[in-house]
Structure formats: structure tokens, C-alpha cells
Protein backbone atom coordinates (compact mmCIF):
# COMPACT_ATOMS: atom_id res chain seq x y z
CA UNK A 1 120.19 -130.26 -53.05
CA UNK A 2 117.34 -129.22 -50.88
CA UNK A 3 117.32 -125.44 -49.80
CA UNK A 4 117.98 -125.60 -46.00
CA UNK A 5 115.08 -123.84 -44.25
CA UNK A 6 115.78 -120.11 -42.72
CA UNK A 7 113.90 -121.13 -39.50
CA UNK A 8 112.15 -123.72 -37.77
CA UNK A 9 108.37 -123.78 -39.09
CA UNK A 10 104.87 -124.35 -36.59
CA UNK A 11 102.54 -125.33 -38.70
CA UNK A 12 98.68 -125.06 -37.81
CA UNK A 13 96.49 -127.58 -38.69
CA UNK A 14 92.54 -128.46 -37.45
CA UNK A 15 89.60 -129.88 -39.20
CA UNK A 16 87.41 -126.72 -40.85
CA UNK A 17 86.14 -123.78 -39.01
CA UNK A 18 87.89 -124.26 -35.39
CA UNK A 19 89.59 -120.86 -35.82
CA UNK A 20 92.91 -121.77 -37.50
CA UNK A 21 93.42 -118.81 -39.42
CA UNK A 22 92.28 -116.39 -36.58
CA UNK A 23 95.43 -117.72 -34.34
CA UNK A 24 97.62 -117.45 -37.42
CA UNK A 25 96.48 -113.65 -36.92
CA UNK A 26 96.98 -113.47 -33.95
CA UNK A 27 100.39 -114.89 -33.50
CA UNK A 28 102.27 -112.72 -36.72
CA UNK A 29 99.58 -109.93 -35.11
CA UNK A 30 97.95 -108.39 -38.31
CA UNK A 31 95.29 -109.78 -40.46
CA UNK A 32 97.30 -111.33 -42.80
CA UNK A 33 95.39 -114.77 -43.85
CA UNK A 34 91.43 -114.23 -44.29
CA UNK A 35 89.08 -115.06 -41.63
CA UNK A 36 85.22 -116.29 -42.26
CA UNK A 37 82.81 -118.40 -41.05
CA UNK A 38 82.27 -120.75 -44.29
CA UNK A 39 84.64 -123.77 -43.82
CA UNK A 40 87.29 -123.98 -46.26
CA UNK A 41 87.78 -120.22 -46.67
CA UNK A 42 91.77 -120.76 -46.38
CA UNK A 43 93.28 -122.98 -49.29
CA UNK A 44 96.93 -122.26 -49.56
CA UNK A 45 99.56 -122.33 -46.92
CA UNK A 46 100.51 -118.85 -45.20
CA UNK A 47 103.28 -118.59 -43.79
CA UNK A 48 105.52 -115.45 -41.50
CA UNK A 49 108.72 -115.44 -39.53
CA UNK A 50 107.64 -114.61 -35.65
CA UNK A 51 109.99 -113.86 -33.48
CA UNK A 52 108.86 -114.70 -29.18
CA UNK A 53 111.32 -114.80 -26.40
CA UNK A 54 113.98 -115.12 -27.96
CA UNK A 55 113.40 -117.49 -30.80
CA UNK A 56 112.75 -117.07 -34.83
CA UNK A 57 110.23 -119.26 -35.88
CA UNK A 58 108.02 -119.64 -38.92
CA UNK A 59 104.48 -119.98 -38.51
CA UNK A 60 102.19 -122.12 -41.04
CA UNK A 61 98.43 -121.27 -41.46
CA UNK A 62 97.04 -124.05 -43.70
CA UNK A 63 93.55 -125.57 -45.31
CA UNK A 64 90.57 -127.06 -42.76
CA UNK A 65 91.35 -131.12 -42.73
CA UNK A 66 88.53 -132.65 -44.25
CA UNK A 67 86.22 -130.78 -45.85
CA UNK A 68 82.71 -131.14 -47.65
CA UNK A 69 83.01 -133.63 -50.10
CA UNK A 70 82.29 -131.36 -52.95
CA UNK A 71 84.94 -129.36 -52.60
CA UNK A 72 86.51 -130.35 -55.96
CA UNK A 73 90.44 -128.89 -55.12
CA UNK A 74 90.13 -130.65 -51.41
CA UNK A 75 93.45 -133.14 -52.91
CA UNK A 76 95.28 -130.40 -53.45
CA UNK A 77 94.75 -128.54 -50.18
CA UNK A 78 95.43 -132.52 -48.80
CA UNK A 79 99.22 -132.08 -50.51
CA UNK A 80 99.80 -128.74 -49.27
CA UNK A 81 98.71 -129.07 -45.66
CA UNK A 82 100.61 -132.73 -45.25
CA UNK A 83 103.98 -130.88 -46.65
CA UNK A 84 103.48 -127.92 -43.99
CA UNK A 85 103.53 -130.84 -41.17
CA UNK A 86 106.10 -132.47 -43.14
CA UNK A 87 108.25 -129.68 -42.94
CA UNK A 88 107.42 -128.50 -39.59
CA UNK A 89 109.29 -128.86 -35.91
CA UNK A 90 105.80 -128.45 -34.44
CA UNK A 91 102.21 -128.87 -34.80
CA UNK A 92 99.74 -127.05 -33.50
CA UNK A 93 96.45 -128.98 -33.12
CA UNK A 94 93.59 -126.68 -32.82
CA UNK A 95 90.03 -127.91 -31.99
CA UNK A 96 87.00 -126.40 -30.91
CA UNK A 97 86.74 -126.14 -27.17
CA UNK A 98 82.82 -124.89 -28.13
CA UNK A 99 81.54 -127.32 -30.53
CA UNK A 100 83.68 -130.53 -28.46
CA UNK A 101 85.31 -133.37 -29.50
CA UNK A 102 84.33 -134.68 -33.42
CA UNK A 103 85.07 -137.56 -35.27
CA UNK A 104 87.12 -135.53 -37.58
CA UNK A 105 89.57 -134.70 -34.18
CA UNK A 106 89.91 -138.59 -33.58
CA UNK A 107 90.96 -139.09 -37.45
CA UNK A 108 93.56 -135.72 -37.47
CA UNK A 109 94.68 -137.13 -34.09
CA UNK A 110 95.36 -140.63 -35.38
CA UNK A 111 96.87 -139.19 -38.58
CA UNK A 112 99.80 -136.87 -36.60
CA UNK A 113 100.28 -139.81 -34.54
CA UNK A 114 101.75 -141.21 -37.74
CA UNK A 115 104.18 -138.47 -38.63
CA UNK A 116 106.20 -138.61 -35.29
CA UNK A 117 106.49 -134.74 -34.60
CA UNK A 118 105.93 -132.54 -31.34
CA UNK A 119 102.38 -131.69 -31.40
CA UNK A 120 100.72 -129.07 -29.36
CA UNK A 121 96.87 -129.78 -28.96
CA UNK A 122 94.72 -126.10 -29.03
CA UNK A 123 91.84 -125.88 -27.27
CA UNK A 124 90.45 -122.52 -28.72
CA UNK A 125 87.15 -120.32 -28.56
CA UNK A 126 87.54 -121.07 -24.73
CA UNK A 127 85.86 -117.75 -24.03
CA UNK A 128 83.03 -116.38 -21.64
CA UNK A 129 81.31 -119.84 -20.03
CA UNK A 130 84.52 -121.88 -21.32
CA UNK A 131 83.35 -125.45 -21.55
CA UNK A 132 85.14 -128.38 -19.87
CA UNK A 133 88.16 -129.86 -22.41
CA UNK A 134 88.44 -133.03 -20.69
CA UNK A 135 87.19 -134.68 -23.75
CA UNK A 136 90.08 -133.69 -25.58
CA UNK A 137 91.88 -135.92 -23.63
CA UNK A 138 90.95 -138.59 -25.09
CA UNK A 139 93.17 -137.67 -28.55
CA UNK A 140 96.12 -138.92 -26.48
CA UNK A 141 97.67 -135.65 -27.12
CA UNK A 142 98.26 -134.48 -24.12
CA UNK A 143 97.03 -131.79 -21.66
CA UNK A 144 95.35 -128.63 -24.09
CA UNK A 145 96.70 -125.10 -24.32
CA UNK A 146 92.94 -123.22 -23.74
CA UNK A 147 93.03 -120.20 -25.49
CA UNK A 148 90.87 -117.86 -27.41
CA UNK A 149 92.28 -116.74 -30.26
CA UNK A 150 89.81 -114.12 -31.14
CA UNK A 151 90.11 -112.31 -27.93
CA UNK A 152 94.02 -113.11 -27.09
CA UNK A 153 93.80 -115.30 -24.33
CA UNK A 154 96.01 -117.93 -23.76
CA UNK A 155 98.20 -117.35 -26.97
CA UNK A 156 101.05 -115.79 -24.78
CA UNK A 157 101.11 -119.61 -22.74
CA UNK A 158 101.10 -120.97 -26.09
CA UNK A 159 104.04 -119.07 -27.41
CA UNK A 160 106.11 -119.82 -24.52
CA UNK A 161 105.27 -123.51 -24.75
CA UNK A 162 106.68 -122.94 -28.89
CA UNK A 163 109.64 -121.26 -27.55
CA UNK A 164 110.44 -124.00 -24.83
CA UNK A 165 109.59 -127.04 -27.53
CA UNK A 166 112.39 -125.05 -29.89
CA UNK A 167 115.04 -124.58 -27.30
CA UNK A 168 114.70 -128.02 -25.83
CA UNK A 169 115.25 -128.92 -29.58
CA UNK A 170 118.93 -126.79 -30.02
CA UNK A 171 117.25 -123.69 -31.64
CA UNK A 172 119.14 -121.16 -29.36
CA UNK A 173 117.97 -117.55 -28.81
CA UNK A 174 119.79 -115.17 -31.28
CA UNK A 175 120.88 -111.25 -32.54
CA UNK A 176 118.02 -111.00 -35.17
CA UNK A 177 119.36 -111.43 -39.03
CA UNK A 178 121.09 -108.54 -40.21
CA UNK A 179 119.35 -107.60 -43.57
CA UNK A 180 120.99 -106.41 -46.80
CA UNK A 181 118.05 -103.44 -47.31
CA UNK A 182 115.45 -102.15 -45.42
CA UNK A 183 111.99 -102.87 -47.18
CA UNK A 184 110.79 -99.04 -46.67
CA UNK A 185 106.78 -98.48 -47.46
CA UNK A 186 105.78 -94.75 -48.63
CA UNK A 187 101.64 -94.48 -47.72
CA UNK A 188 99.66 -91.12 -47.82
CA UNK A 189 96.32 -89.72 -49.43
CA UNK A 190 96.47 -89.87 -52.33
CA UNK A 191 98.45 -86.50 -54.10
CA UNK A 192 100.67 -85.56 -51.12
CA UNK A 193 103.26 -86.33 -53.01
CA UNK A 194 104.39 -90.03 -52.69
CA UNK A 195 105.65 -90.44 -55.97
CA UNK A 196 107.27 -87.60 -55.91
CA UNK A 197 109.30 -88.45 -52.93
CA UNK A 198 110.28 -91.99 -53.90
CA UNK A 199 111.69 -90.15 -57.07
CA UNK A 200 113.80 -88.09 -55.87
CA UNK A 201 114.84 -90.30 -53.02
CA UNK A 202 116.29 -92.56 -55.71
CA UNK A 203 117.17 -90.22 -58.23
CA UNK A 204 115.45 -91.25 -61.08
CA UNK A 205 111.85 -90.88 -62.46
CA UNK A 206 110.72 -94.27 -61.49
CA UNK A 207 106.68 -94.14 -60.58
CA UNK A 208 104.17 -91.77 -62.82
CA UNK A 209 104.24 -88.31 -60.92
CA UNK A 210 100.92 -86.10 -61.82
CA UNK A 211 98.29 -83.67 -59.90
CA UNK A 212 95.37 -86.05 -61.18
CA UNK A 213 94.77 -87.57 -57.97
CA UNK A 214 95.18 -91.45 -58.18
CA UNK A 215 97.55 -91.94 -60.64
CA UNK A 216 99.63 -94.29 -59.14
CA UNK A 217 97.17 -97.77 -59.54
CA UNK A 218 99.73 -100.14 -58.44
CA UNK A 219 102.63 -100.64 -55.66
CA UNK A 220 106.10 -100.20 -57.34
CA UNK A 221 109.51 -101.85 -55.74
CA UNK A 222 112.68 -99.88 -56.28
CA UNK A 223 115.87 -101.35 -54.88
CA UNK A 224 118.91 -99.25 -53.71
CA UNK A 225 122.14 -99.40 -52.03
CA UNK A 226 120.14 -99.90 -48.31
CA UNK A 227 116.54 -99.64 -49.38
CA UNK A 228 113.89 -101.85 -50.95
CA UNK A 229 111.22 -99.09 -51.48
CA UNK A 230 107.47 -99.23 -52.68
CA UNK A 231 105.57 -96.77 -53.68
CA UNK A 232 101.85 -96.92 -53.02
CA UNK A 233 98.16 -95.87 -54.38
CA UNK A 234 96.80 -93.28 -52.10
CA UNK A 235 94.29 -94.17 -49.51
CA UNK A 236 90.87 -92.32 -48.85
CA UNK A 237 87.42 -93.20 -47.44
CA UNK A 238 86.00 -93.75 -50.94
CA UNK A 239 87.15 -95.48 -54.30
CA UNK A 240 84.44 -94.68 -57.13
CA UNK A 241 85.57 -98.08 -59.55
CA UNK A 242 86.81 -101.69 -58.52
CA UNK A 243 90.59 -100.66 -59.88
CA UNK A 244 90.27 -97.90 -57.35
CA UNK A 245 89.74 -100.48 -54.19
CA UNK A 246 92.17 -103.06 -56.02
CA UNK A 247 94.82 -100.65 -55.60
CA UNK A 248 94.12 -100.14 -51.96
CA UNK A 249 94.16 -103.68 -50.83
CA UNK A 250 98.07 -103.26 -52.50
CA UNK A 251 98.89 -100.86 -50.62
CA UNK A 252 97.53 -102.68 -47.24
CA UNK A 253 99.64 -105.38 -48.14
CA UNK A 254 102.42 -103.21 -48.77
CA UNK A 255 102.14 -101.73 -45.23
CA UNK A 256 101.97 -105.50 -44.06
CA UNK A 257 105.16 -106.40 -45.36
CA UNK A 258 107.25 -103.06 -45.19
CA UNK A 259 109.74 -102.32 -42.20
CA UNK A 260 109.64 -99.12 -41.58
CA UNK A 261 106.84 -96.72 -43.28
CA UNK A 262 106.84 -93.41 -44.54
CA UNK A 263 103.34 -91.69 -43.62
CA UNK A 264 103.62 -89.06 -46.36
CA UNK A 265 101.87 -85.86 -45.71
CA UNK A 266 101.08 -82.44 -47.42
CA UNK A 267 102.23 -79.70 -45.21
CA UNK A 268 100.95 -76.67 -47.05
CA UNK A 269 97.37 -77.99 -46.48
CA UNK A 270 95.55 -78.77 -42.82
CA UNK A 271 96.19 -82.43 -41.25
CA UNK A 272 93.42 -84.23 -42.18
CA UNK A 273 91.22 -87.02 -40.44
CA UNK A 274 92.47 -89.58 -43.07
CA UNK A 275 96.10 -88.58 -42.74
CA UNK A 276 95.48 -89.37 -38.81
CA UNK A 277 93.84 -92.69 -39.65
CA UNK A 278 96.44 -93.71 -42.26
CA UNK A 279 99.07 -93.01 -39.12
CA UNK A 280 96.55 -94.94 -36.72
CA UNK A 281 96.61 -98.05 -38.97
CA UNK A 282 100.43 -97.77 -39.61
CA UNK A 283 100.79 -97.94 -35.64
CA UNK A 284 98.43 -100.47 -35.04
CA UNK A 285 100.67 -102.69 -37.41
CA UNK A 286 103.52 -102.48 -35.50
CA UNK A 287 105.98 -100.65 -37.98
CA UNK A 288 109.12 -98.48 -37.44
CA UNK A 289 107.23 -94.93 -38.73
CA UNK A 290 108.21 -91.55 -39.84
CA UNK A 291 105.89 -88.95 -41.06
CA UNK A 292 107.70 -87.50 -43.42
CA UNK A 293 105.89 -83.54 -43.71
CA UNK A 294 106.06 -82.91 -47.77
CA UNK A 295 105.87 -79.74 -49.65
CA UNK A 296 108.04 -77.72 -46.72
CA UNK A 297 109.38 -75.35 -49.86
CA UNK A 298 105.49 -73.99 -50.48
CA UNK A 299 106.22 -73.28 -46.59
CA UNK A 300 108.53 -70.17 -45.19
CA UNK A 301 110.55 -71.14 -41.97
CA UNK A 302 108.74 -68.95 -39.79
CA UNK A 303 105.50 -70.48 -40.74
CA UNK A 304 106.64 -73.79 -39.80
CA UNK A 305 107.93 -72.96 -36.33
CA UNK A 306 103.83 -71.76 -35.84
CA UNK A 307 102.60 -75.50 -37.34
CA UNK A 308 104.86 -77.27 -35.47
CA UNK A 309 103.04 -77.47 -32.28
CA UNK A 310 99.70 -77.22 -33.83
CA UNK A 311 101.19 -80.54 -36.09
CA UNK A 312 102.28 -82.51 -32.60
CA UNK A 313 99.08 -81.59 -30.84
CA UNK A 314 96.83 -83.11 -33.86
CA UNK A 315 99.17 -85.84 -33.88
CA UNK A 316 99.30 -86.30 -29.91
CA UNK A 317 98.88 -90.49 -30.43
CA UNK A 318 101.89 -90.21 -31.58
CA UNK A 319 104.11 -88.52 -29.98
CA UNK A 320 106.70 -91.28 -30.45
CA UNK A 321 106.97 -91.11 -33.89
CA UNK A 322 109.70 -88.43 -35.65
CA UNK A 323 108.23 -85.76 -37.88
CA UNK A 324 110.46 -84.29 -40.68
CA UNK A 325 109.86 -81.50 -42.91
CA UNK A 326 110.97 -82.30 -46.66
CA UNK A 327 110.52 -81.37 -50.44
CA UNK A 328 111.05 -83.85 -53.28
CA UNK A 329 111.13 -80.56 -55.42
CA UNK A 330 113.98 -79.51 -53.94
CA UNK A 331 115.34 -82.16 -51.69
CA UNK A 332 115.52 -80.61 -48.57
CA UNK A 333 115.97 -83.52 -45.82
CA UNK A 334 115.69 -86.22 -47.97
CA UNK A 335 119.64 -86.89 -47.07
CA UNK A 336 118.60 -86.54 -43.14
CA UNK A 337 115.15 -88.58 -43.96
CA UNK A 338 117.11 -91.92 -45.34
CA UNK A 339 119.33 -91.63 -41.98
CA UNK A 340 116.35 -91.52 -40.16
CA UNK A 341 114.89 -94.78 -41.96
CA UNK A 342 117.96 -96.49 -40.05
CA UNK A 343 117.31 -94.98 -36.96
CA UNK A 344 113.48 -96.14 -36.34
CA UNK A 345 114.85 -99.39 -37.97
CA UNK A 346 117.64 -100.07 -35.11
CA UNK A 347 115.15 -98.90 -32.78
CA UNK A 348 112.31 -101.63 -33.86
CA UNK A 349 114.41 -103.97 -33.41
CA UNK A 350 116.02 -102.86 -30.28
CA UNK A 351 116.42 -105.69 -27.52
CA UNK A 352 116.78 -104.34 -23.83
CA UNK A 353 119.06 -105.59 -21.15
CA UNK A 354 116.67 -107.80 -18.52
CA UNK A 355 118.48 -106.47 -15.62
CA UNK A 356 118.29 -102.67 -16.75
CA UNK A 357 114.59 -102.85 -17.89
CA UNK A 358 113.94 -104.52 -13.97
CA UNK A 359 115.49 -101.34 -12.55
CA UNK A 360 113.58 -98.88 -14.68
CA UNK A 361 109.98 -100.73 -13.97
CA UNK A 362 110.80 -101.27 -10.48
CA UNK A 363 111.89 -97.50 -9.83
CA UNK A 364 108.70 -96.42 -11.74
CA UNK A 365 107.02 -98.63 -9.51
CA UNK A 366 108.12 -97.00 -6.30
CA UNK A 367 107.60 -93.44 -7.85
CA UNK A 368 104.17 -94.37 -8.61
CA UNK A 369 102.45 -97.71 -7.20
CA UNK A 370 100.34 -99.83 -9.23
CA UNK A 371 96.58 -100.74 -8.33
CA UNK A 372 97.71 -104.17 -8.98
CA UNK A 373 101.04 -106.17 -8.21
CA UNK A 374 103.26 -106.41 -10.79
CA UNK A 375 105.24 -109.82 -10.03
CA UNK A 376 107.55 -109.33 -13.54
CA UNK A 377 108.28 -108.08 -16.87
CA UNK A 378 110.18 -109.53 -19.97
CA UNK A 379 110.86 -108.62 -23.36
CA UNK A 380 109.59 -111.50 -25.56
CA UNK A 381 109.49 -110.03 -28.85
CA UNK A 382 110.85 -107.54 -31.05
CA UNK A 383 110.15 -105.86 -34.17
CA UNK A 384 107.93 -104.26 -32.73
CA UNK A 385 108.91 -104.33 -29.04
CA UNK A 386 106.75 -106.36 -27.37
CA UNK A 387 106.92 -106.78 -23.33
CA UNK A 388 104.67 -109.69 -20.90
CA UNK A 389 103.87 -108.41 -17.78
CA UNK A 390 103.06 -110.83 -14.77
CA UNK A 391 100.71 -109.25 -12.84
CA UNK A 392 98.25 -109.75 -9.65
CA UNK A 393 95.12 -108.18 -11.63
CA UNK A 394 95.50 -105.99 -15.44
CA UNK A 395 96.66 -102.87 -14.93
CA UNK A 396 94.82 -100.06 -16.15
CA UNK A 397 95.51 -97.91 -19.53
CA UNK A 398 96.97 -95.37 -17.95
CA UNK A 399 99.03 -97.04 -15.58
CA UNK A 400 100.61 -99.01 -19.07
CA UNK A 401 101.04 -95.80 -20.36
CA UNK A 402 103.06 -94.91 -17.32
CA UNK A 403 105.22 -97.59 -17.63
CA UNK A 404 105.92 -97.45 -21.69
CA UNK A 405 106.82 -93.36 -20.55
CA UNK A 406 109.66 -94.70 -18.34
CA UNK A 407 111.01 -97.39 -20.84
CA UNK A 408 110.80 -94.75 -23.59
CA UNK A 409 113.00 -92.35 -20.95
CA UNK A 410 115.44 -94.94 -20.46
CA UNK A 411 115.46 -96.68 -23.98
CA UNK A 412 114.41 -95.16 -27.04
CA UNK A 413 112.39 -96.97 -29.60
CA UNK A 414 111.98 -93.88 -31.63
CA UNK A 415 109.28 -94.30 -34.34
CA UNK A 416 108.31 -97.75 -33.36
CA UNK A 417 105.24 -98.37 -31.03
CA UNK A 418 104.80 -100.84 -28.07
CA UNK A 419 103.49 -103.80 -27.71
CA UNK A 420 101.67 -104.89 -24.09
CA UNK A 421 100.75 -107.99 -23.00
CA UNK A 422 99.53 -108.72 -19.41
CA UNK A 423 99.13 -112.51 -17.41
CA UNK A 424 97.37 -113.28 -14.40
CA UNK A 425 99.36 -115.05 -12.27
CA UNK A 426 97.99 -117.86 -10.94
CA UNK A 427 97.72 -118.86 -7.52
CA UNK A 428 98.76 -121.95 -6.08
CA UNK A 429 95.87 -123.78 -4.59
CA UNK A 430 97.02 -124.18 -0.84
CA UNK A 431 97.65 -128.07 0.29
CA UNK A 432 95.72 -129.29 3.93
């Protein structure tokens, strides 16, 4: 019996080079499938849940259609890329709005044609002088999306056309998929006592604990009760051997596919510019974080009511984000700290009411006017929170800053940072 799929798949598909794995970027938003200029860089299919207003969907990066004829595996990319379309509710047909119409577009035109699904032609790298996609008219595909995946443009319109297609198809919004375990990602420099941590977390020596900085080479899972955790190599700024940097690009992709994230921290030494770049990268991915303050017992309590503030000022980006003192010598916390990795969870995933989250904008709004109208706001994703503001012109930083204040007043999302996305709205031309 076939295994019945968890959600309905997109797949992305394009002769080589037209930016395919760029928008597959874009879309999950972190650099999960490699992106270069030499066609026929991508060879296997990608794929990530998404969630957008509303809707869980899994999106499908795949190989360039035909590539140079010496590519010697092109049959096997072939396979792969025609059981992704196979597979999929929709297609999304990317071309190259700068290079125009090919050949190759006519033949991947005529081929979909054949497999009777809903396809969604792409018009990307529409940026700066975009040039005219008339042409692409002529693939009988419909009207393009124009977007530029690079720079974000457009891919919010694109989404929502996804989101439509899936509804219109019986996929019905939904509470997101309650999970068994948390997948829970412990990152630091390296010897602030990661290892350490995870160990007494589960209450067994599980990962190599030693003061040789860099011991741990590789990313260890450890399943409990209500945790998947994974221990990670250290990061820093250099790695003197190749197993060094190996071990880093684990514990990227460890922070890529962890929920929450522990941003592990030695307390009895100054904050560091790496520990606020490790924090900066953590955020930028869009996890539920806690920085979890290690090595409180080399610490007396009156010395810790002085760091505090010194610890939130260095940390002021983050603001958001809870900050918990702990020992895995002697377990102080630890008990609070796993209660805590529910918390930021519930919170990442938190969905607000429409009608509430009008109010608070619109009260913020007359407190404090905007340069710019602001004609609406939605929540169209979560984990993380991510809101689409219609607007007259963007709004400045500061003004978004403003408004992610209020909604953090009125709705939490402790640990988890915001996502903002702002549309034009257009004007309707006027009739004579």
C-alpha cells in the first residue's frame, strides 16, 4: 500500500539556471538547497513543509530540465524531477524573465501540458529595469507571477496564489500538527558547556564531555519523553583542519532543522562577539530561542543580579528572547529550562485572532500615525510568526518595530522572532 502523503507537495521545476533553487530559499526562508551560477548545481529533490495563510504545504526544489549533454547522471535527475511533478498538486514553472523565452521553455511547457496538473508559470529575476513577459505568453500557461526571488519580490503574490490553488482543491486551513517531541538544538562556542548540558538534561553520559576545546566532532540525537535533542560542535570564526569545518556545516544544519534552540553560553566569562553572532544567526532562522546562561554555580547570586543588566544590554537585539541562568554540574534550572523549551515552542507557533490583532494595529496606529497608510494586516504564517502588511508606501524600520512592540504587548511570542512582510497596494487605474 502506498504511504499517503502528510501534505500536499509544490514542486519547482525550470530548465537550468533560472533561479529554482533561490525561490526554494526563499519560500522555506533559510538557505537550505545550494545556490550557484553553474547549471546543474542541484541534483536531488529538496523538499520542506511551509506553512502560508493558513495552509501546510510541501515544497519541491528539483534538478534544471535539460541539461548539457555531458552530464552523465542527467537520466537520473530526469526520474527524480518527473516523480516530484508526479506527486505534486502544483507546479511551479519558473523561467527567466532576463534571459526571455528559450526553446527549452516551449519543450518543459509542452511536457506539463501532458501531465494534467495546476501549473503556476514564474516569471523570476524581474528586478531593477524588469523586462516585458509578454513572451511568456506564448507557453499557453497563463498570465506569469513576476517575481524576484533573490530580492523577495513577488513571492508573497505567489504564495497566496499556492494557498488559493490548495483551498479551491479541499485542503482546508488547519491547528498545526501536534508533535510527539520537540526537536530541541543546543549551539554555543565551542567549551561553554554544551555537552555538558545535554547530559545532565537527560541524565545519562551520552556525548564526550572534556575541557579540550572541540571535542564534540559530530551532532548527536538523544530522544526523551518530550525532546528530540542534538548536541552540536562548537562554532568559532576559525577551524584549523577540514574535520574542524565538517563539523560546523552539522551543526548549521542542525540549527536548520531544530525547533527551538538552546544558545548555550559561559557565564563566568564576558559575552563574546561570537556568542552574539551565534544568537544573530539563530534569530535570523526563525527559531523558538533560549539562551540558556551556563556555569551560574562558578557565579555567587549577588554577582549575577550586577551581570544581569550588563547581559540584556549586550544582548539588546534580543530582548525577546528568555535568558536563564543554569549549571549542568549541579542542575540548577535545568527542571525550569525544559518548561521553558515548551513555552517558546507554544509561542512559535502561536496563531492570533484576526479581529484582536486589527484592534491592537489600529490603536497603535492612532497612538502613533504611520508615514504611510496601512490599508491591512494578516497573519499568514507561523512557526515563526510571520505577518503581510498592505500598505500605501513601506514603512520604515522603526515604525515596524513599533508595531511588533504592540503585538508583543498584546500577544507574547516569547523567544521566537518576527517575521515582516510589506505589499504595495496597487491602485486601480481610473476608467474615462
Amino acid at each position: 500500500m502506498a504511504e499517503k502523503k502528510k501534505y500536499p507537495q509544490v514542486a519547482i521545476v525550470g530548465r537550468v539556471n533560472v533561479g529554482k533553487s533561490t525561490l526554494f530559499n526563499r519560500i522555506v526562508g533559510k538557505p537550505l538547497a545550494v545556490v550557484d551560477s553553474t547549471p546543474g548545481v542541484t541534483r536531488d529533490r529538496i523538499r520542506k513543509p511551509v506553512e502560508w495563510d493558513g495552509i501546510l504545504f510541501e515544497v519541491i526544489d528539483t534538478g534544471g530540465l535539460f541539461p548539457p549533454d555531458e552530464d552523465a547522471i542527467w537520466p537520473v535527475v530526469r526520474k527524480h524531477i518527473e516523480k516530484a511533478v508526479d506527486e505534486a498538486e502544483i507546479v511551479l514553472f519558473v523561467v527567466d524573465a532576463k534571459s526571455g523565452l528559450t526553446p527549452y521553455d516551449e519543450e518543459i511547457a509542452d511536457w506539463l501540458r501532458t501531465k494534467d496538473k495546476d501549473v503556476i508559470l514564474v516569471a523570476n529575476k524581474t528586478e531593477g529595469k524588469r523586462k516585458a513577459v509578454e513572451e511568456f505568453y506564448s507557453l499557453g500557461m497563463g498570465e506569469p507571477i513576476e517575481i524576484s526571488a533573490a530580492h523577495g519580490y513577488g513571492v508573497g503574490d505567489l504564495l497566496d496564489r499556492v494557498a488559493e490553488i490548495l483551498k479551491d482543491k479541499g485542503f482546508t486551513p488547519s491547528d498545526e500538527e501536534s508533535r510527539d517531541r520537540i526537536r530541541v538544538s543546543i549551539i554555543g562556542r565551542p567549551n561553554v558547556g554544551k555537552s555538558s548540558l545535554l547530559n545532565a538534561i537527560v541524565g545519562q553520559e551520552i556525548s564526550v564531555v572534556s575541557e579540550v576545546p572541540g571535542t564534540t566532532r559530530d551532532s548527536v540525537d538523544i530522544e526523551t519523553d518530550d525532546f528530540i535533542f542534538v548536541d552540536t560542535a562548537g562554532l568559532k570564526r576559525k577551524y584549523k583542519d577540514e574535520i574542524e569545518y565538517f563539523a560546523h556545516l552539522r551543526s548549521m544544519r542542525s540549527l536548520h532543522f531544530g525547533e527551538v534552540i538552546i544558545v548555550v553560553m559561559d557565564i563566568s566569562t564576558p559575552i563574546t562577539r561570537m556568542d552574539k553572532r551565534i544568537l544573530g544567526a539563530v534569530l535570523e532562522e526563525g527559531k523558538a530561542t533560549i539562551v540558556a546562561l551556563n556555569k551560574a554555580d562558578l557565579v555567587s547570586g549577588t554577582k549575577r543580579k550586577e551581570l544581569f543588566p550588563h547581559i540584556q544590554s549586550e544582548l539588546i537585539f534580543a530582548q525577546f528572547v528568555p535568558k536563564i541562568f543554569i549549571s549542568a554540574v549541579t542542575g540548577e534550572n535545568l527542571d525550569y529550562l525544559k518548561v521553558l523549551i515548551k513555552k517558546v515552542y507554544e509561542e512559535w507557533g502561536r496563531r492570533v485572532d484576526r479581529e484582536r490583532l486589527l484592534n491592537v494595529v489600529g490603536k497603535a496606529v492612532d497612538r502613533y500615525n504611520p508615514p504611510y497608510q496601512i490599508f491591512d494586516i494578516r497573519q499568514v504564517r507561523v512557526r515563526p510568526p510571520h505577518f503581510k502588511l498592505v500598505v500605501e508606501k513601506d514603512l520604515p524600520a522603526h515604525y515596524i518595530r513599533y508595531l511588533e512592540r504592540h503585538i508583543r504587548d498584546n500577544f507574547g511570542f516569547l523567544g521566537t522572532p518576527i517575521f515582516w512582510e510589506q505589499v504595495e497596494k496597487r491602485k486601480r487605474k481610473k476608467r474615462r
